[in-house]
C-alpha atoms as a PDB file:
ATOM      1  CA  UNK A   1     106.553-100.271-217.345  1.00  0.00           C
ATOM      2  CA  UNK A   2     110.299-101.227-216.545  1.00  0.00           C
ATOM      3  CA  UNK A   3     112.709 -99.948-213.944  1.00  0.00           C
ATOM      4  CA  UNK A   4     114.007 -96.682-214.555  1.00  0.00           C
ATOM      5  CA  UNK A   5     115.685 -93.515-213.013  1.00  0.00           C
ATOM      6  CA  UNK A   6     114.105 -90.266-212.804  1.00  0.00           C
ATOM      7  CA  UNK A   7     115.346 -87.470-214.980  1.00  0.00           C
ATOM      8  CA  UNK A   8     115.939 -85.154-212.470  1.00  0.00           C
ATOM      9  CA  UNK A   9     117.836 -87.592-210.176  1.00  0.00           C
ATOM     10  CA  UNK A  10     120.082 -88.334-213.358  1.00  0.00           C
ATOM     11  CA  UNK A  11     121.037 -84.770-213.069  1.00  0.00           C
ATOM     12  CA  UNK A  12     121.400 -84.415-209.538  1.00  0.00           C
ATOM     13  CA  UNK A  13     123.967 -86.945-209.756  1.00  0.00           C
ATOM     14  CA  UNK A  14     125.672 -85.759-212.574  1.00  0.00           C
ATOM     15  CA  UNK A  15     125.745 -82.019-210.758  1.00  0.00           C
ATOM     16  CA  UNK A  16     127.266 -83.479-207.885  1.00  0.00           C
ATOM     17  CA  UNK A  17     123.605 -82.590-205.092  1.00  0.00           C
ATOM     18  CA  UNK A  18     122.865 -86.780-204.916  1.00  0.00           C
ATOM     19  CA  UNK A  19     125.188 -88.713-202.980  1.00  0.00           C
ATOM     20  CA  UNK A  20     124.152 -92.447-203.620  1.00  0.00           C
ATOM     21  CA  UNK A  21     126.344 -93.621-200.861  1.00  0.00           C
ATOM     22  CA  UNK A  22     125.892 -90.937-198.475  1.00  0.00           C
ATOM     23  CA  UNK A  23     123.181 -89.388-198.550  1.00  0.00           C
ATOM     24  CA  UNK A  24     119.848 -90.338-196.521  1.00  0.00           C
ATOM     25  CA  UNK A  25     118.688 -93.234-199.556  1.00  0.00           C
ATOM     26  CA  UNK A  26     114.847 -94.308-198.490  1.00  0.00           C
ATOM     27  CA  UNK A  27     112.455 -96.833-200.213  1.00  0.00           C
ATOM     28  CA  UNK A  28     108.291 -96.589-200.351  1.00  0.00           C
ATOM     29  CA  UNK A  29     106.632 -98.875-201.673  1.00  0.00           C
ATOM     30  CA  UNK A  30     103.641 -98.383-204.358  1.00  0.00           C
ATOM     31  CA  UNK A  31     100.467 -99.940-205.394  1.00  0.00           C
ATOM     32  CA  UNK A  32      98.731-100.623-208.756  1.00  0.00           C
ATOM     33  CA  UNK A  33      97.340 -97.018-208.897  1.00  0.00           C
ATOM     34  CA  UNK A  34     100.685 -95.292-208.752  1.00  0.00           C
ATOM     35  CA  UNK A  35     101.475 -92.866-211.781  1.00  0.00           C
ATOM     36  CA  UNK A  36     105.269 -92.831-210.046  1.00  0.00           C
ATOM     37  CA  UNK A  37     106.150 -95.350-212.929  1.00  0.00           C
ATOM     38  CA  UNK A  38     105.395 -93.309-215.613  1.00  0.00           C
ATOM     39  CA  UNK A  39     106.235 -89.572-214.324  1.00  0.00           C
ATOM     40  CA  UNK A  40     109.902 -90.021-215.657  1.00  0.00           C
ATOM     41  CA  UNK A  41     109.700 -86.120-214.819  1.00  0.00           C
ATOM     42  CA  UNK A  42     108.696 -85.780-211.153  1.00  0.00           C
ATOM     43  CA  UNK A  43     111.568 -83.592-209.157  1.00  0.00           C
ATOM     44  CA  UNK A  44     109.934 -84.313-206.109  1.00  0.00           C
ATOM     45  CA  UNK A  45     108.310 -86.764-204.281  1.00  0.00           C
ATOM     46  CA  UNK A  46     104.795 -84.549-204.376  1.00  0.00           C
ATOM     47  CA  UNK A  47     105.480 -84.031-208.470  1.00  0.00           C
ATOM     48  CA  UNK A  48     103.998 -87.808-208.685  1.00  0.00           C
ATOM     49  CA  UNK A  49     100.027 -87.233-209.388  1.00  0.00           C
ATOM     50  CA  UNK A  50      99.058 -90.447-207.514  1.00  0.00           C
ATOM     51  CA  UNK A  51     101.765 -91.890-205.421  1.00  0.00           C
ATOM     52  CA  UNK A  52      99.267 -94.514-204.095  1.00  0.00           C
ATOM     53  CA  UNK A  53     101.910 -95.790-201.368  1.00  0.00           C
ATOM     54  CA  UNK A  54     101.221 -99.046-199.738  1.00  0.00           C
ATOM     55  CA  UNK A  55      98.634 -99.001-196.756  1.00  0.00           C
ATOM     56  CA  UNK A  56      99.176-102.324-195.146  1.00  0.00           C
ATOM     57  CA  UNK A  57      99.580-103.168-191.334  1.00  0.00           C
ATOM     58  CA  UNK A  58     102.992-102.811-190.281  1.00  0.00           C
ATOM     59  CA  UNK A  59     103.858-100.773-193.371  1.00  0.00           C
ATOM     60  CA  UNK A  60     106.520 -97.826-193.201  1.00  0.00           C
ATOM     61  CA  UNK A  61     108.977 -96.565-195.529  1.00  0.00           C
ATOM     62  CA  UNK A  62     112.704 -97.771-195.225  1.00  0.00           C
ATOM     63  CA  UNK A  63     116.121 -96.075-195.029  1.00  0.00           C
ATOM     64  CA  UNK A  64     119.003 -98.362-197.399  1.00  0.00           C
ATOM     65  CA  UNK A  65     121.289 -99.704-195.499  1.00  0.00           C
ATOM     66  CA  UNK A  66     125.534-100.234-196.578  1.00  0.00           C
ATOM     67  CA  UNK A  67     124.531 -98.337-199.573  1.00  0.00           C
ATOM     68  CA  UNK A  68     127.789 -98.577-202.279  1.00  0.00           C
ATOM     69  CA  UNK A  69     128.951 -97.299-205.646  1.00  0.00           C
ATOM     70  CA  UNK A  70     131.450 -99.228-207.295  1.00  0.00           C
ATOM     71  CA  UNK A  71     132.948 -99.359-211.084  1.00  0.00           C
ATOM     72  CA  UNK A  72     131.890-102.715-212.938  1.00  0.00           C
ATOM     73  CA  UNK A  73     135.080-102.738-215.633  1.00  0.00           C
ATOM     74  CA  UNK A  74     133.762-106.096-217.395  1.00  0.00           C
ATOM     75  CA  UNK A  75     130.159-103.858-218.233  1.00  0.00           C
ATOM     76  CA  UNK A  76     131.558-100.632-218.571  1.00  0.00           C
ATOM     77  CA  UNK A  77     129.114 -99.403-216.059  1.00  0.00           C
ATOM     78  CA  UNK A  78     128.449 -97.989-212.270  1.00  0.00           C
ATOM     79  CA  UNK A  79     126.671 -99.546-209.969  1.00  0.00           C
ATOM     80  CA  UNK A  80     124.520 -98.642-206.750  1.00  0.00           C
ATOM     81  CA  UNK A  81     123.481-100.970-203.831  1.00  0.00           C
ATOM     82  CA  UNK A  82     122.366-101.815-201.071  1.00  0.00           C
ATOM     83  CA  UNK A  83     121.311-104.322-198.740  1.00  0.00           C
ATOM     84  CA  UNK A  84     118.171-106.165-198.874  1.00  0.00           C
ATOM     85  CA  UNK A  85     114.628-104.176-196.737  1.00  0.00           C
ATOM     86  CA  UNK A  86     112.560-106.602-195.042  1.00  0.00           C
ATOM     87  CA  UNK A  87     108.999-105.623-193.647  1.00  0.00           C
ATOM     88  CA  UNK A  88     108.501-107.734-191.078  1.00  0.00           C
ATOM     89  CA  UNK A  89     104.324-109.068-190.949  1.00  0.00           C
ATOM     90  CA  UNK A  90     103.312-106.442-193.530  1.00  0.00           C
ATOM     91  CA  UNK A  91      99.718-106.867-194.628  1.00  0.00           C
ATOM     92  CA  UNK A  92      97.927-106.436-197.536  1.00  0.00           C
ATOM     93  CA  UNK A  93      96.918-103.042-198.983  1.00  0.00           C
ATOM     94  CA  UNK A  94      93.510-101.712-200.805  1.00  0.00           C
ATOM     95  CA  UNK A  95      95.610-102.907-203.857  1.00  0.00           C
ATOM     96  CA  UNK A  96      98.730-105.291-204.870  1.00  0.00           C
ATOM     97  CA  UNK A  97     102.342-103.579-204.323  1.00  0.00           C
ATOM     98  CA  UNK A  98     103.678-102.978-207.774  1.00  0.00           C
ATOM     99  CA  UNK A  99     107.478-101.827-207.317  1.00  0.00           C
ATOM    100  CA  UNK A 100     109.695 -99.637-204.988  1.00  0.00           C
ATOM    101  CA  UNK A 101     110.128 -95.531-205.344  1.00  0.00           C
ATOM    102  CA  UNK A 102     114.112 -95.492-204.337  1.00  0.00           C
ATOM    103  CA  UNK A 103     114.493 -91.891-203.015  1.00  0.00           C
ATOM    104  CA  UNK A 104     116.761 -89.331-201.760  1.00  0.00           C
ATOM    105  CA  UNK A 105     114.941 -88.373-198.224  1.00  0.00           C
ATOM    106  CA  UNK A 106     115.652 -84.250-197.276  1.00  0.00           C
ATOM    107  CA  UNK A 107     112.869 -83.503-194.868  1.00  0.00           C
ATOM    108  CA  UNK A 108     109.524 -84.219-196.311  1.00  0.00           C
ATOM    109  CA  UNK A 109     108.041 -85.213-199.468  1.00  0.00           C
ATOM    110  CA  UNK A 110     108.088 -81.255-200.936  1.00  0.00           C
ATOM    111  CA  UNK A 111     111.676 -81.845-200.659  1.00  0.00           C
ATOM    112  CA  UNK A 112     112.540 -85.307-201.264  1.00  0.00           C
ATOM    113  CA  UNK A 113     113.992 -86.356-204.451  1.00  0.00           C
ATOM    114  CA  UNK A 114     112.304 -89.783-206.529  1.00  0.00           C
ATOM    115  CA  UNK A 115     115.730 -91.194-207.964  1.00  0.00           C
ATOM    116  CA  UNK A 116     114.365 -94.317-209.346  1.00  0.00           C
ATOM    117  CA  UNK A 117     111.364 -96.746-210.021  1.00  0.00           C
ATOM    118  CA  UNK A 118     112.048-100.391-209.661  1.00  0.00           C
ATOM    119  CA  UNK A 119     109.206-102.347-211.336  1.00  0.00           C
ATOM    120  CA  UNK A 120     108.906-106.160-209.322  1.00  0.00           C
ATOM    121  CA  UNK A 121     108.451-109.134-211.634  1.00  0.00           C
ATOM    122  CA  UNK A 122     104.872-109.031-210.695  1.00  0.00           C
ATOM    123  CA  UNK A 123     102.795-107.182-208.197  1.00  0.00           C
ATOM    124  CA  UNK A 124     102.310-108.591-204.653  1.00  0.00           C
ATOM    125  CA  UNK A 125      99.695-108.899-202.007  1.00  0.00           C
ATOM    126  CA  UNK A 126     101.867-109.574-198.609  1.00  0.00           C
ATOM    127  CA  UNK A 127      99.633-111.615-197.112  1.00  0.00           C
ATOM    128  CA  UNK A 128     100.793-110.237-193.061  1.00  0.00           C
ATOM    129  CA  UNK A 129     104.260-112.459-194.195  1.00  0.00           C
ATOM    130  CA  UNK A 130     107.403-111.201-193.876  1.00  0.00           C
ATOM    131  CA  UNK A 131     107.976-108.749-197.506  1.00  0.00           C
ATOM    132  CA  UNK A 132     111.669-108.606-198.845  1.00  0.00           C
ATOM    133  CA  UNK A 133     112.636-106.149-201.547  1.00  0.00           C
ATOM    134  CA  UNK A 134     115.676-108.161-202.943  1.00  0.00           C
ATOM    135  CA  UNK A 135     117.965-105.959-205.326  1.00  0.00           C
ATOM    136  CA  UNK A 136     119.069-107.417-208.260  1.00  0.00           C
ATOM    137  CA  UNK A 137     122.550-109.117-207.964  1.00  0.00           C
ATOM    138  CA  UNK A 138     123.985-106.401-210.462  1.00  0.00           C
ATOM    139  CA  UNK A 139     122.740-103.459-207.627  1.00  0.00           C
ATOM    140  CA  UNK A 140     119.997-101.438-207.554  1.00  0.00           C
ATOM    141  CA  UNK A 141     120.872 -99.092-210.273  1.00  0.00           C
ATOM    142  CA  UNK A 142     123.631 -99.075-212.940  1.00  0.00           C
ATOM    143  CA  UNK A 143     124.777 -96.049-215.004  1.00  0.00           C
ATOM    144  CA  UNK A 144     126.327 -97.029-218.084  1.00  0.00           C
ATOM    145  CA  UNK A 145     129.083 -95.022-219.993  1.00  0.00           C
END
């Protein structure tokens, strides 16, 4: 499955409630059993049947840092990014890390909001090394008009 934003954060931006560079952006990262890459739907973080988030050592979900929209003119297109998230030491899981949930955090996971899936090139067993989720160099998500 490829990278893709959820349907309801689409509209959440659109209405004006999701505030890519303001709001409190977080990242989890999911295994092979996930169904968070096919639930286009999900509203909220518990909407996801089988989040199967990573369970290795030293493992916690990130907050983005210098999070920024911008217009790209020569694509016709907005852009979201932010800096690279580095697990230091993070160890292997029950299964192989398959992508990154990118969602807006409100107070638990009843509340959250899943704003996109990012599928990695292929999935990843850690190892206890140091784990870096680096964007792509056109941002994390584009929007294209």
């Amino acid at each position: 499955m490829a990278s893709f934003w959820y349907t309801n954060a689409l509209r959440g931006v659109m209405a004006g409630e999701i505030d890519l560079d303001a709001d409190d952006i977080r990242v989890a990262l999911l295994m092979t059993n996930t169904t968070g890459d096919t639930e286009k739907d999900s509203d909220v973080i518990t909407d996801i049947g089988t989040l199967d988030e990573c369970d290795g050592a030293n493992y916690v979900r990130k907050a983005l840092a210098a999070e920024a929209v911008a217009a790209d003119d020569a694509n016709l297109r907005g852009e979201f990014d932010a800096t690279d998230v580095v697990w230091t030491a993070l160890g292997n899981g029950t299964r192989q890390i398959q992508g990154a949930l990118v969602f807006k955090f409100v107070s638990a996971d009843a509340d959250s909001i899943p704003i996109a899936w990012v599928e990695f090139a292929a999935t990843v067993n850690p190892g206890g090394a140091d784990f870096t989720v680096q964007w792509n160099a056109e941002g994390i998500l584009q929007i294209t008009g």
